[in-house]
N, C-alpha and C. Protein backbone atom coordinates (compact mmCIF):
# COMPACT_ATOMS: atom_id res chain seq x y z
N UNK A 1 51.22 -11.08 150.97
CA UNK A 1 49.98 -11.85 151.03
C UNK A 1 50.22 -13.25 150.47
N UNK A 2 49.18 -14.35 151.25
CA UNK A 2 49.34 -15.53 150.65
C UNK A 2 48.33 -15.65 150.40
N UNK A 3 48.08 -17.06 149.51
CA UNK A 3 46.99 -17.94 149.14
C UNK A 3 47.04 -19.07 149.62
N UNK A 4 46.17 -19.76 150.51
CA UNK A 4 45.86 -21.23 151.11
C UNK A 4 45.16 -22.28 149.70
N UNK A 5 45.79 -23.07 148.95
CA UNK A 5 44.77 -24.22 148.34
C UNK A 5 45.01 -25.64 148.94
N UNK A 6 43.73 -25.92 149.26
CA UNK A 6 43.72 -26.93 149.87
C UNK A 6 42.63 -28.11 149.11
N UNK A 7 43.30 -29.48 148.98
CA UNK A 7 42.73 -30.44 147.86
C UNK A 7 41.85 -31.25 149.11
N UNK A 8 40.70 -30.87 149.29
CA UNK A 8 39.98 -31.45 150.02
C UNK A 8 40.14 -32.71 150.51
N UNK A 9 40.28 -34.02 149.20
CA UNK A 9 40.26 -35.48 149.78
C UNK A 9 41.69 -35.13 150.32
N UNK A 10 42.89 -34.59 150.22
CA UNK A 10 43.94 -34.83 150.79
C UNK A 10 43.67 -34.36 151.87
N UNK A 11 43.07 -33.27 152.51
CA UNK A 11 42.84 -32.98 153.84
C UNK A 11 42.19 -33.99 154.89
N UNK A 12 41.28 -34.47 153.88
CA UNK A 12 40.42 -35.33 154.53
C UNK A 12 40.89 -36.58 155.44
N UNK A 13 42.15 -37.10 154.37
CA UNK A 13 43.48 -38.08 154.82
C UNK A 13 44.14 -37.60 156.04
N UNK A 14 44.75 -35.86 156.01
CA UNK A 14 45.26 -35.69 156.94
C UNK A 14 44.40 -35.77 158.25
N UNK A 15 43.34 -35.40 158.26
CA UNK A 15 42.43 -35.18 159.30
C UNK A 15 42.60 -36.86 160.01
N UNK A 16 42.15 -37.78 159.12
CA UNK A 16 41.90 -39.00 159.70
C UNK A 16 43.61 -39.50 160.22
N UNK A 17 44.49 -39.31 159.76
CA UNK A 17 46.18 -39.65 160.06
C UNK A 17 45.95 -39.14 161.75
N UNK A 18 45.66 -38.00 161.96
CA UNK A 18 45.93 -37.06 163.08
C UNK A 18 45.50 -37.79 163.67
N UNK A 19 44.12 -38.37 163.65
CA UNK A 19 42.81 -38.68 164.24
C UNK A 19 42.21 -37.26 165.01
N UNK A 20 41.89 -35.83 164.14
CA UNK A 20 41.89 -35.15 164.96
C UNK A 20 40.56 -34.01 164.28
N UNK A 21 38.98 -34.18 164.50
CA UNK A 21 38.14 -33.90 163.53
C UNK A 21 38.22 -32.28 163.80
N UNK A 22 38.69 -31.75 165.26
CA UNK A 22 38.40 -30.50 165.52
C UNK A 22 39.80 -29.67 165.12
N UNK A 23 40.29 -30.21 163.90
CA UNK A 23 41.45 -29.46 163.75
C UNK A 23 40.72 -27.88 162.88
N UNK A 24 41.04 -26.88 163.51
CA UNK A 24 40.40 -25.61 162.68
C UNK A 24 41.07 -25.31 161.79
N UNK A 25 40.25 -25.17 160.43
CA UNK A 25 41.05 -24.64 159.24
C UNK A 25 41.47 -23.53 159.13
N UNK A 26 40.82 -22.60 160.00
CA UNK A 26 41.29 -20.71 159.99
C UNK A 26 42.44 -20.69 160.76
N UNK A 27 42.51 -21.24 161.79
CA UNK A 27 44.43 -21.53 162.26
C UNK A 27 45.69 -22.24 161.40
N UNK A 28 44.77 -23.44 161.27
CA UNK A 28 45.54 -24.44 160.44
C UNK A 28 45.94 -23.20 159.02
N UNK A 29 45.15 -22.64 158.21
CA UNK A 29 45.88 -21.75 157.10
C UNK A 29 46.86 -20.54 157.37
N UNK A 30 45.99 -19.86 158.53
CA UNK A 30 46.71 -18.67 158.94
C UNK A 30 48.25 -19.32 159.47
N UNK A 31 48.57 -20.36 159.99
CA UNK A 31 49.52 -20.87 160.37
C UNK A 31 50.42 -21.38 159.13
N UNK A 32 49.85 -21.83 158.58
CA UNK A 32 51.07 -22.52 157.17
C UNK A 32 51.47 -21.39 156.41
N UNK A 33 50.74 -19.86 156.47
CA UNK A 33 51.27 -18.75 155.24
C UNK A 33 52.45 -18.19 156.33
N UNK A 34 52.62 -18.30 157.21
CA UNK A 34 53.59 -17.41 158.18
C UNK A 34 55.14 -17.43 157.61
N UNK A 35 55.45 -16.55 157.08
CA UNK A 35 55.29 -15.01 158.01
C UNK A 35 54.26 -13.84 157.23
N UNK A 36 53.39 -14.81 156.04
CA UNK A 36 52.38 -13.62 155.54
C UNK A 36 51.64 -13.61 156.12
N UNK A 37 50.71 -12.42 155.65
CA UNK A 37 49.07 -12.60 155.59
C UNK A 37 48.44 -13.56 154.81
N UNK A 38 47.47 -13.89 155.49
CA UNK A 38 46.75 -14.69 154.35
C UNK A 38 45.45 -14.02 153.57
N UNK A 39 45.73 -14.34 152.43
CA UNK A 39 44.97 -13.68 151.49
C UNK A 39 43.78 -14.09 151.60
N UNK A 40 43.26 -15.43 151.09
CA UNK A 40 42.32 -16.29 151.15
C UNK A 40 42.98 -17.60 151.44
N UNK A 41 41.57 -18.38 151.54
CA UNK A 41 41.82 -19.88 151.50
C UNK A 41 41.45 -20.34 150.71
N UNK A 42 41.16 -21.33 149.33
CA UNK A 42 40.74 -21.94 148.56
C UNK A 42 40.35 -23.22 148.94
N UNK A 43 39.45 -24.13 149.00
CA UNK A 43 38.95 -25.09 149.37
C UNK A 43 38.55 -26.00 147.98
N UNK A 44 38.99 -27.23 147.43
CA UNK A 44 38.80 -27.89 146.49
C UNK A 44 38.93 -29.32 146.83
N UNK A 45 36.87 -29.55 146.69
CA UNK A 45 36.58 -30.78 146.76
C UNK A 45 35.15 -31.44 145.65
N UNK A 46 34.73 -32.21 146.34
CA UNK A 46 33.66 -32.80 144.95
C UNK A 46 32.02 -33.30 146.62
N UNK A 47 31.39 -33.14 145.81
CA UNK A 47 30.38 -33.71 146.53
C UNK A 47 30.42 -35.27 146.27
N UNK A 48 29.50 -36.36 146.84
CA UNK A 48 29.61 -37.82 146.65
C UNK A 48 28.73 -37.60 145.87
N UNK A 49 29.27 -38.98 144.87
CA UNK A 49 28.20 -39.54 143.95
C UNK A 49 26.91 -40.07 144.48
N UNK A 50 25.41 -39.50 143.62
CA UNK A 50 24.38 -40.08 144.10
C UNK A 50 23.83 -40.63 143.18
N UNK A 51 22.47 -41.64 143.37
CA UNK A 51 22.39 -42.49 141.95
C UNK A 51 20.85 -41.26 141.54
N UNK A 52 20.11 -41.61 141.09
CA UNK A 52 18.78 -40.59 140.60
C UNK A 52 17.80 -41.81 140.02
N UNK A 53 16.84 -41.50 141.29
CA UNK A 53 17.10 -41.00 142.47
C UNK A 53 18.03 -42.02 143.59
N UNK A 54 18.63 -40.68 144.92
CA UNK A 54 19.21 -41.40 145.57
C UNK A 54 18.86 -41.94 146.68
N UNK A 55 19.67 -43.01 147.17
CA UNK A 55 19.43 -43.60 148.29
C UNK A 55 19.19 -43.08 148.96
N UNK A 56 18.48 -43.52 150.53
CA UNK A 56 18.34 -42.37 151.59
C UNK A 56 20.16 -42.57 152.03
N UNK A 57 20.78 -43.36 152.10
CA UNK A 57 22.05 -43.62 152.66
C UNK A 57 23.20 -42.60 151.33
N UNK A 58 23.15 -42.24 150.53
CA UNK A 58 23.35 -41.53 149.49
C UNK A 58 22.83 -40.06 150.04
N UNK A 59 21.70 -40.10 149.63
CA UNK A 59 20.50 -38.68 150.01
C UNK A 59 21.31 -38.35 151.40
N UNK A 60 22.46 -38.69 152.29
CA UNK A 60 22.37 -38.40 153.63
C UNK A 60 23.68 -37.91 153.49
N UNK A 61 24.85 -38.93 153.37
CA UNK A 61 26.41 -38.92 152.95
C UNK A 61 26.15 -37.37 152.01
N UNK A 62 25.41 -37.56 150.93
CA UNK A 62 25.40 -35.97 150.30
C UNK A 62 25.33 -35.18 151.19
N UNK A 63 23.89 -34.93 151.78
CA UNK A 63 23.46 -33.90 153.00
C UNK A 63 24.67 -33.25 154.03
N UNK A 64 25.23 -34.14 154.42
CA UNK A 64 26.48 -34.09 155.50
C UNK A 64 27.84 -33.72 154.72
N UNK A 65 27.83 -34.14 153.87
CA UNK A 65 29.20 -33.37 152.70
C UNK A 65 28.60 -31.51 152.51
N UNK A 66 27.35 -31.53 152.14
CA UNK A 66 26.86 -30.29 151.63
C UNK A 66 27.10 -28.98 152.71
N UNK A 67 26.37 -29.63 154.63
CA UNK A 67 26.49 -28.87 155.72
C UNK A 67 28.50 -28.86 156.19
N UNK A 68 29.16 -29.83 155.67
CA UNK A 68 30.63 -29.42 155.98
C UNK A 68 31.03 -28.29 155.25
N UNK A 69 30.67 -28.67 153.76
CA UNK A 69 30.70 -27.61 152.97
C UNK A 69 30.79 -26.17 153.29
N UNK A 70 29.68 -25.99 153.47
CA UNK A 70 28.71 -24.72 153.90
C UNK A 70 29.46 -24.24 155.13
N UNK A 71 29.73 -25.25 155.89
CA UNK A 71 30.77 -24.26 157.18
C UNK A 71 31.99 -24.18 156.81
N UNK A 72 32.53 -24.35 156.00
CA UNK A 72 33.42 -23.98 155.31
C UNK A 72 33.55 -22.75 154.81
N UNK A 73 32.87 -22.63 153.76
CA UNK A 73 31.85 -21.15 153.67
C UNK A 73 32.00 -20.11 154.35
N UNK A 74 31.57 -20.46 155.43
CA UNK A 74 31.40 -19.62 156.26
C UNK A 74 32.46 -18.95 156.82
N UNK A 75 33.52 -19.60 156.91
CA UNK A 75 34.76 -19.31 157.64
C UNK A 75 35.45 -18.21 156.96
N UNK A 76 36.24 -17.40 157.89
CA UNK A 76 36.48 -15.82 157.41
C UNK A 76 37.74 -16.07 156.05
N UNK A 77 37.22 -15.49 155.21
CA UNK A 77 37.75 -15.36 153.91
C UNK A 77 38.30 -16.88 153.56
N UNK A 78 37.50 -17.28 153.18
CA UNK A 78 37.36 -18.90 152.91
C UNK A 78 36.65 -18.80 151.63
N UNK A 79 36.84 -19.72 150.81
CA UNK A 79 36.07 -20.11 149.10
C UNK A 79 36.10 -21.35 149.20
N UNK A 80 35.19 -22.05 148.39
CA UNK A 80 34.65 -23.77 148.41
C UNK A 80 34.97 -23.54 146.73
N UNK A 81 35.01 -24.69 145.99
CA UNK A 81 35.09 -25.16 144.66
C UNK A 81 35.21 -26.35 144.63
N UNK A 82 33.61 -26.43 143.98
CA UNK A 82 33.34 -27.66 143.68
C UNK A 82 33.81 -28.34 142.32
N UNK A 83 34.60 -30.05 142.20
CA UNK A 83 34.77 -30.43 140.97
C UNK A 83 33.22 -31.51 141.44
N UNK A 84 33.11 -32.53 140.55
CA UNK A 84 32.17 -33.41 141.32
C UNK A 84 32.76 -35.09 141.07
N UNK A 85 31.83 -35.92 141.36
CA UNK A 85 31.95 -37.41 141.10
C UNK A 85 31.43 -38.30 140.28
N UNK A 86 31.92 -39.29 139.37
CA UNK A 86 32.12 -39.96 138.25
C UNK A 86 31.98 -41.43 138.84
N UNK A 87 31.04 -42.19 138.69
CA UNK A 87 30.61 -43.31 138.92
C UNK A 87 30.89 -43.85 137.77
N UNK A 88 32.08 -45.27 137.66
CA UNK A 88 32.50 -45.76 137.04
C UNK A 88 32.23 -47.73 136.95
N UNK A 89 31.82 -47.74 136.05
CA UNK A 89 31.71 -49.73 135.91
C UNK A 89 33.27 -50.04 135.38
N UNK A 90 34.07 -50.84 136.05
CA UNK A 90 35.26 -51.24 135.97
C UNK A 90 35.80 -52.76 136.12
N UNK A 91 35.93 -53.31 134.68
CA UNK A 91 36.17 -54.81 134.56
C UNK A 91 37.22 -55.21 135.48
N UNK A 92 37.03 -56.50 136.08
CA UNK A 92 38.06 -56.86 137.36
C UNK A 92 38.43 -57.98 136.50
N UNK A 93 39.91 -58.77 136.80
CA UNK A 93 40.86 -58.99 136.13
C UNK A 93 40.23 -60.52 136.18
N UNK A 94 38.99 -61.17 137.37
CA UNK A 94 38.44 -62.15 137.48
C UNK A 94 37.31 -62.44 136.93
N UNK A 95 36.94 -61.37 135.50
CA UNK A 95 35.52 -60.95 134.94
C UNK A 95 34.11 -60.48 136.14
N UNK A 96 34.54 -60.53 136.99
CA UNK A 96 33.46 -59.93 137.86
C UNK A 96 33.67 -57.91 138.21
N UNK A 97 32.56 -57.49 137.33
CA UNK A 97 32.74 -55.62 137.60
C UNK A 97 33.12 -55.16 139.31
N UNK A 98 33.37 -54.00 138.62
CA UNK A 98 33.21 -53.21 140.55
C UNK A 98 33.11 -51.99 139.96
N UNK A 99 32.68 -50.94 141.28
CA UNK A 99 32.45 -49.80 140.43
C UNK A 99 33.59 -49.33 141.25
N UNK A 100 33.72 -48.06 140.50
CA UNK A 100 34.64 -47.29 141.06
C UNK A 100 34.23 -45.35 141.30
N UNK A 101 34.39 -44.91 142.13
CA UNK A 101 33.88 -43.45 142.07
C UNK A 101 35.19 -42.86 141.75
N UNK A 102 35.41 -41.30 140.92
CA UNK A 102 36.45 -40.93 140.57
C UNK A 102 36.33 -39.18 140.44
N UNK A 103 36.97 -38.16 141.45
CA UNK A 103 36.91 -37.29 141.40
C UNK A 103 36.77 -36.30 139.99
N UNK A 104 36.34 -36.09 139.69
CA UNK A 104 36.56 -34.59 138.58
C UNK A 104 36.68 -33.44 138.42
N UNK A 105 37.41 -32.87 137.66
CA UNK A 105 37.54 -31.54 137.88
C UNK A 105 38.06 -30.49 138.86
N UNK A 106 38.64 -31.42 140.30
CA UNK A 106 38.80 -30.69 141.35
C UNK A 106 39.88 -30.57 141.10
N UNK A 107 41.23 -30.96 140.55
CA UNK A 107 42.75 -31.03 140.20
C UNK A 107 42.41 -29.71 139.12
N UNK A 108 41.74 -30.17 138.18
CA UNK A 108 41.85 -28.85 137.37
C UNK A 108 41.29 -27.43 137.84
N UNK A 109 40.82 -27.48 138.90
CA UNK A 109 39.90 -26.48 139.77
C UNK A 109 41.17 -25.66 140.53
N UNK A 110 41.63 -26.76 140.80
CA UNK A 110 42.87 -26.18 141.85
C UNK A 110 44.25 -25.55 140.89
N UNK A 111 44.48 -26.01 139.68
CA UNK A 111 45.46 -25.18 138.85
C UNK A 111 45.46 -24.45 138.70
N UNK A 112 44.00 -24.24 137.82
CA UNK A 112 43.41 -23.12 137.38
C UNK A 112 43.23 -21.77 137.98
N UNK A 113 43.33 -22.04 139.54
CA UNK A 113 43.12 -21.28 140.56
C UNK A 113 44.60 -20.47 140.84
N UNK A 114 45.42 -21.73 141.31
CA UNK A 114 46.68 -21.17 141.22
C UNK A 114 47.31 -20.29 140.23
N UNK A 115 46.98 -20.71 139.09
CA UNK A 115 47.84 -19.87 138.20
C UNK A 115 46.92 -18.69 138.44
N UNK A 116 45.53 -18.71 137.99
CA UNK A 116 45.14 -17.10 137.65
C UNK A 116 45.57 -16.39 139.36
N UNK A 117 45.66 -16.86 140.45
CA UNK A 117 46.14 -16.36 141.45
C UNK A 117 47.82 -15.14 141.31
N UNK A 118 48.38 -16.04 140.75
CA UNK A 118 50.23 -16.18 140.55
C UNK A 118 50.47 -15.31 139.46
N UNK A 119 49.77 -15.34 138.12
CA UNK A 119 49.57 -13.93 137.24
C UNK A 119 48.92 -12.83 137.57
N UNK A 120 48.40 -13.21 138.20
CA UNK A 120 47.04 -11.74 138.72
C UNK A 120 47.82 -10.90 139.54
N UNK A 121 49.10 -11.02 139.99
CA UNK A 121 49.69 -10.68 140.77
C UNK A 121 49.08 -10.43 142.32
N UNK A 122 47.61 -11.37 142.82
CA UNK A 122 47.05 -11.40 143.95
C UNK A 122 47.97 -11.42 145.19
N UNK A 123 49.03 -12.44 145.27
CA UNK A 123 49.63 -13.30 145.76
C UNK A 123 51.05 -13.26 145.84
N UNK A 124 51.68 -12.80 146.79
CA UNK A 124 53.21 -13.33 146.60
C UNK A 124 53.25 -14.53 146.80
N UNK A 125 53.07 -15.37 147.39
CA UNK A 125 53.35 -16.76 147.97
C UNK A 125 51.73 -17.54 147.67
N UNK A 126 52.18 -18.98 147.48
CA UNK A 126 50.79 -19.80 147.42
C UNK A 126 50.98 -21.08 148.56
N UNK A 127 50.47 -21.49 149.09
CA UNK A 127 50.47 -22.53 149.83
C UNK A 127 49.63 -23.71 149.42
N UNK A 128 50.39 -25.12 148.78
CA UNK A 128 49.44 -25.23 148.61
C UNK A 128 49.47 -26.83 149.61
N UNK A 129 48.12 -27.39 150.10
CA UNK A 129 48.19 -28.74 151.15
C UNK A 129 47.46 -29.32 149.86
N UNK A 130 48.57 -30.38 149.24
CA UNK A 130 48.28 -31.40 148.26
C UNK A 130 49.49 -32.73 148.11
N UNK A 131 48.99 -33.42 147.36
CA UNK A 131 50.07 -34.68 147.37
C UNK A 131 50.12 -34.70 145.69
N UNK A 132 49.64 -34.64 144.95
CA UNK A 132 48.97 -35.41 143.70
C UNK A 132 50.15 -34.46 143.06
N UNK A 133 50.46 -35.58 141.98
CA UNK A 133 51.59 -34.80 140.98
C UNK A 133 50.59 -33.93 139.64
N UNK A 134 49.86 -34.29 139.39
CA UNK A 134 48.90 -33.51 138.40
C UNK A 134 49.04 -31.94 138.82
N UNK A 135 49.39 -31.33 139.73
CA UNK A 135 49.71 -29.86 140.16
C UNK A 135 50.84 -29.46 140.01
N UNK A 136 52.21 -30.05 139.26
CA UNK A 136 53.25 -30.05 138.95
C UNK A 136 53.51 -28.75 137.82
N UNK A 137 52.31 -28.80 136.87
CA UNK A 137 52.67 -28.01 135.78
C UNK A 137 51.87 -26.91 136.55
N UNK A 138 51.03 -26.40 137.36
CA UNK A 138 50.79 -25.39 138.11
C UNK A 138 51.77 -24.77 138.86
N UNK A 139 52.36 -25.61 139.47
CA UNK A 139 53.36 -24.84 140.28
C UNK A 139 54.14 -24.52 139.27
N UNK A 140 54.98 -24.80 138.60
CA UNK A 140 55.71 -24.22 137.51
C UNK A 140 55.25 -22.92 136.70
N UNK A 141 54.08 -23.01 136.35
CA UNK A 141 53.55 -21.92 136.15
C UNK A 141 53.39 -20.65 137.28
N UNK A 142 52.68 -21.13 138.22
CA UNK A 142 52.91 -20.00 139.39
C UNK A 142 54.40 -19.09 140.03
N UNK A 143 55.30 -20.48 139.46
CA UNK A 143 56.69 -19.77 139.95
C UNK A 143 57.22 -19.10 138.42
N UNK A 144 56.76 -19.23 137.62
CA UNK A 144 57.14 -18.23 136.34
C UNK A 144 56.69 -16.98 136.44
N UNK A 145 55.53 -17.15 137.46
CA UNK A 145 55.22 -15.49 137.59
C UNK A 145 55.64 -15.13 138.66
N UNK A 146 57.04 -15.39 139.49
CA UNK A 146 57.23 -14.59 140.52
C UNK A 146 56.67 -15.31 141.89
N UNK A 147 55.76 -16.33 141.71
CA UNK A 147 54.95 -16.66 142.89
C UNK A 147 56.03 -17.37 143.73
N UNK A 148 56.15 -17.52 145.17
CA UNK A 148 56.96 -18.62 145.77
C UNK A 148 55.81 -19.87 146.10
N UNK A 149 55.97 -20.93 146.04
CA UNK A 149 54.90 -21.75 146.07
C UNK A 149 55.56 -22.65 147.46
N UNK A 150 54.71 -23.31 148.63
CA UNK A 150 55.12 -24.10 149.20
C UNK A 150 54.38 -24.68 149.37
N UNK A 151 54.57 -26.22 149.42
CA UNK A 151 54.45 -27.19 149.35
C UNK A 151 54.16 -27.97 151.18
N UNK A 152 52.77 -28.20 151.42
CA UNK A 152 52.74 -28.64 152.99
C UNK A 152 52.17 -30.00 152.42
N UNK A 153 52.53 -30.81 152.93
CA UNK A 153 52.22 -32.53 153.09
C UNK A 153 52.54 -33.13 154.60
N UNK A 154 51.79 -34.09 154.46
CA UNK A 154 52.25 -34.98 155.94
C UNK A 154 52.94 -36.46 155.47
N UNK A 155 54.05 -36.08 154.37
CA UNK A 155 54.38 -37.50 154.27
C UNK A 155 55.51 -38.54 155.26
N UNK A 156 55.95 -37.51 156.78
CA UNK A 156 56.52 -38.16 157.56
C UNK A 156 55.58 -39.32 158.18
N UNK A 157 54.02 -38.97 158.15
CA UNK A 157 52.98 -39.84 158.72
C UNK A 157 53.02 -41.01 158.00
N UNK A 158 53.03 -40.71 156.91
CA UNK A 158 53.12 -41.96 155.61
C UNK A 158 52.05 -41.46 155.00
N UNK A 159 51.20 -40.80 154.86
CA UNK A 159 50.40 -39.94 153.72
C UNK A 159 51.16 -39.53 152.50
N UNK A 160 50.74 -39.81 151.40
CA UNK A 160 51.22 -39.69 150.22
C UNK A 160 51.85 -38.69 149.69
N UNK A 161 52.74 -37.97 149.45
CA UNK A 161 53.21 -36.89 148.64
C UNK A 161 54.54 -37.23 146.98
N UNK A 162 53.81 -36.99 146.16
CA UNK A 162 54.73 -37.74 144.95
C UNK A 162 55.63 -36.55 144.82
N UNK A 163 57.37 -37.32 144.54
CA UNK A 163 58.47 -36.66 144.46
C UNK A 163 58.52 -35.43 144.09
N UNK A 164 57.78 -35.54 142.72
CA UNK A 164 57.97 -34.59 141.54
C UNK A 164 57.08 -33.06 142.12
N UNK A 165 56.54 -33.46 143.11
CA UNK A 165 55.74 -32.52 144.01
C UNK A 165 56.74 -31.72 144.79
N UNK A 166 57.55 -32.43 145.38
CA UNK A 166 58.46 -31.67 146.37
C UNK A 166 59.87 -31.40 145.99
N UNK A 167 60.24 -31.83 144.63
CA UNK A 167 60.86 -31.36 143.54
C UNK A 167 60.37 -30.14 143.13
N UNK A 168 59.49 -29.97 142.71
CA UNK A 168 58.52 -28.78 142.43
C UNK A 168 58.58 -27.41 143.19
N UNK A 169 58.44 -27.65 144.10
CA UNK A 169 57.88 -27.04 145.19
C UNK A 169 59.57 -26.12 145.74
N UNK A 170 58.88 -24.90 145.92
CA UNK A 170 60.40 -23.83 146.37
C UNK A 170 60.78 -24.35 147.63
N UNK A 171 59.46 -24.23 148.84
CA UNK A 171 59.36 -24.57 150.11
C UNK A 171 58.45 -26.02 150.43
N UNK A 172 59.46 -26.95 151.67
CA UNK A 172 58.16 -27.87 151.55
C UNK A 172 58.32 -28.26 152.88
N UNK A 173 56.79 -28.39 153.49
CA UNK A 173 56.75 -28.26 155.26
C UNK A 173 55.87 -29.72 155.71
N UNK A 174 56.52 -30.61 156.23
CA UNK A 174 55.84 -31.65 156.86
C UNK A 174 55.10 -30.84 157.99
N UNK A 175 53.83 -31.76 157.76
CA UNK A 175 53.16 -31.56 159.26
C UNK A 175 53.04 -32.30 160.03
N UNK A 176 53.58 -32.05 161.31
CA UNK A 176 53.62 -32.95 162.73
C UNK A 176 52.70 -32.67 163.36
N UNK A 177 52.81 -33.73 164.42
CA UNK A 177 51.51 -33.55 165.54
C UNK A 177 51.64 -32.30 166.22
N UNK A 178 52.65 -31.74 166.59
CA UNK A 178 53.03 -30.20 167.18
C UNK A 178 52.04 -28.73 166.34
N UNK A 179 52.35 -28.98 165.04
CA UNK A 179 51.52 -28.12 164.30
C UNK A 179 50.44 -28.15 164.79
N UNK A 180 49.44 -29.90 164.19
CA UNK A 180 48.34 -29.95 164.41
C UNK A 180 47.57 -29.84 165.59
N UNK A 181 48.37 -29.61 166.90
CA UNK A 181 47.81 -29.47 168.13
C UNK A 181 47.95 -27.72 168.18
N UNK A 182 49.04 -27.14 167.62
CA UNK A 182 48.25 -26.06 168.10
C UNK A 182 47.37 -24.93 167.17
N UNK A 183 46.52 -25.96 166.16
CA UNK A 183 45.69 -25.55 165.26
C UNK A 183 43.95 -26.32 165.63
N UNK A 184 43.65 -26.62 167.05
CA UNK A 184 42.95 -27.44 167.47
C UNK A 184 42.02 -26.12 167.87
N UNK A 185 40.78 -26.21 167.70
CA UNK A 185 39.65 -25.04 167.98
C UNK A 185 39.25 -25.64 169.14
N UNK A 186 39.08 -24.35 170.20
CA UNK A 186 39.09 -24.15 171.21
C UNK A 186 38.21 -24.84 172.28
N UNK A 187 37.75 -25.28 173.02
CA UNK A 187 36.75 -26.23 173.62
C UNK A 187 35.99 -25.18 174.53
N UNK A 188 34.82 -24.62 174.61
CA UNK A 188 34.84 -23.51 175.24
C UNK A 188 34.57 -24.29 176.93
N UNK A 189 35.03 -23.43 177.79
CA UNK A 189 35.16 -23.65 179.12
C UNK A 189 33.72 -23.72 180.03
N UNK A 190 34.16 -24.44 180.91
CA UNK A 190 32.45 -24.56 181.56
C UNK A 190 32.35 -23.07 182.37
């Protein structure tokens, strides 16, 4: 059995790289654990920051994050985990502010996950679709318990994946356009 974790904004990147919105995630996972089963999928993202009260342009961007969400959800043996968003005032080097929005909690959402996955003995294998080196001391941990961890990125596209990641990592699988086409949900026929 495997485990799918997937760091939402990094998906989100891959999606837009592809240019490809109907890529299905129940192929796309069942496809990256092969030659396992897949256990679950883990899904780790944040809703957008809203102000209180929010904008209707806020009030909407939420709304439409919430219904992706939710079909997410839905999808067969699929889990959502939410970290959320951190609206930040940030001095610019010309004294004029900017804000900045800043994920939370979803990196630690996704460790946390992994490891109790990798001790629990749930899991032979974890998969995980991330770039961010902050998951470094997770995987290390997951492979202390036996786990094989691999590592999927698209950094042949030029999407980000830091070294110490694929250093890390037992197995590590670029994704090409070949994958992503034949993880494309189905168009039903007239």
């Amino acid at each position: 059995m495997s485990a799918v974790l997937i760091d939402g904004g990094y998906f989100e990147k891959l999606r837009l790289k592809f240019d490809r919105p109907d890529l299905d995630l129940v192929k796309l996972s069942d496809e990256l654990c092969q030659p396992w089963e897949r256990f679950r999928t883990y899904y780790f993202d944040a809703l957008p920051w809203t102000g209180d009260p929010p904008t209707p342009v806020e009030a909407e961007r939420k709304a439409r994050k919430q219904r992706y969400l939710e079909g997410i959800r839905l999808l067969r043996r699929f889990d959502v985990k939410l970290g959320r968003v951190q609206k930040k005032e940030m001095p610019c080097k010309r004294g004029e502010p900017h804000t900045e929005y800043v994920q939370k909690l979803v990196d630690v959402l996704l460790s946390v996950e992994m490891v109790r996955l990798a001790w629990s003995r749930q899991v032979k294998s974890i998969v995980l679709l991330a770039g961010d080196s902050d998951f470094v001391p997770a995987i290390a941990t997951a492979k202390d318990a036996g786990v094989l961890v691999r590592l999927v990125h698209a950094h042949s596209t030029g999407l980000y994946v830091h070294n110490e990641m694929l250093m890390a990592s037992d197995e590590r699988m670029d994704i090409d356009r070949d994958l992503i086409e034949k993880c494309l949900r189905k168009r039903p026929s007239a």
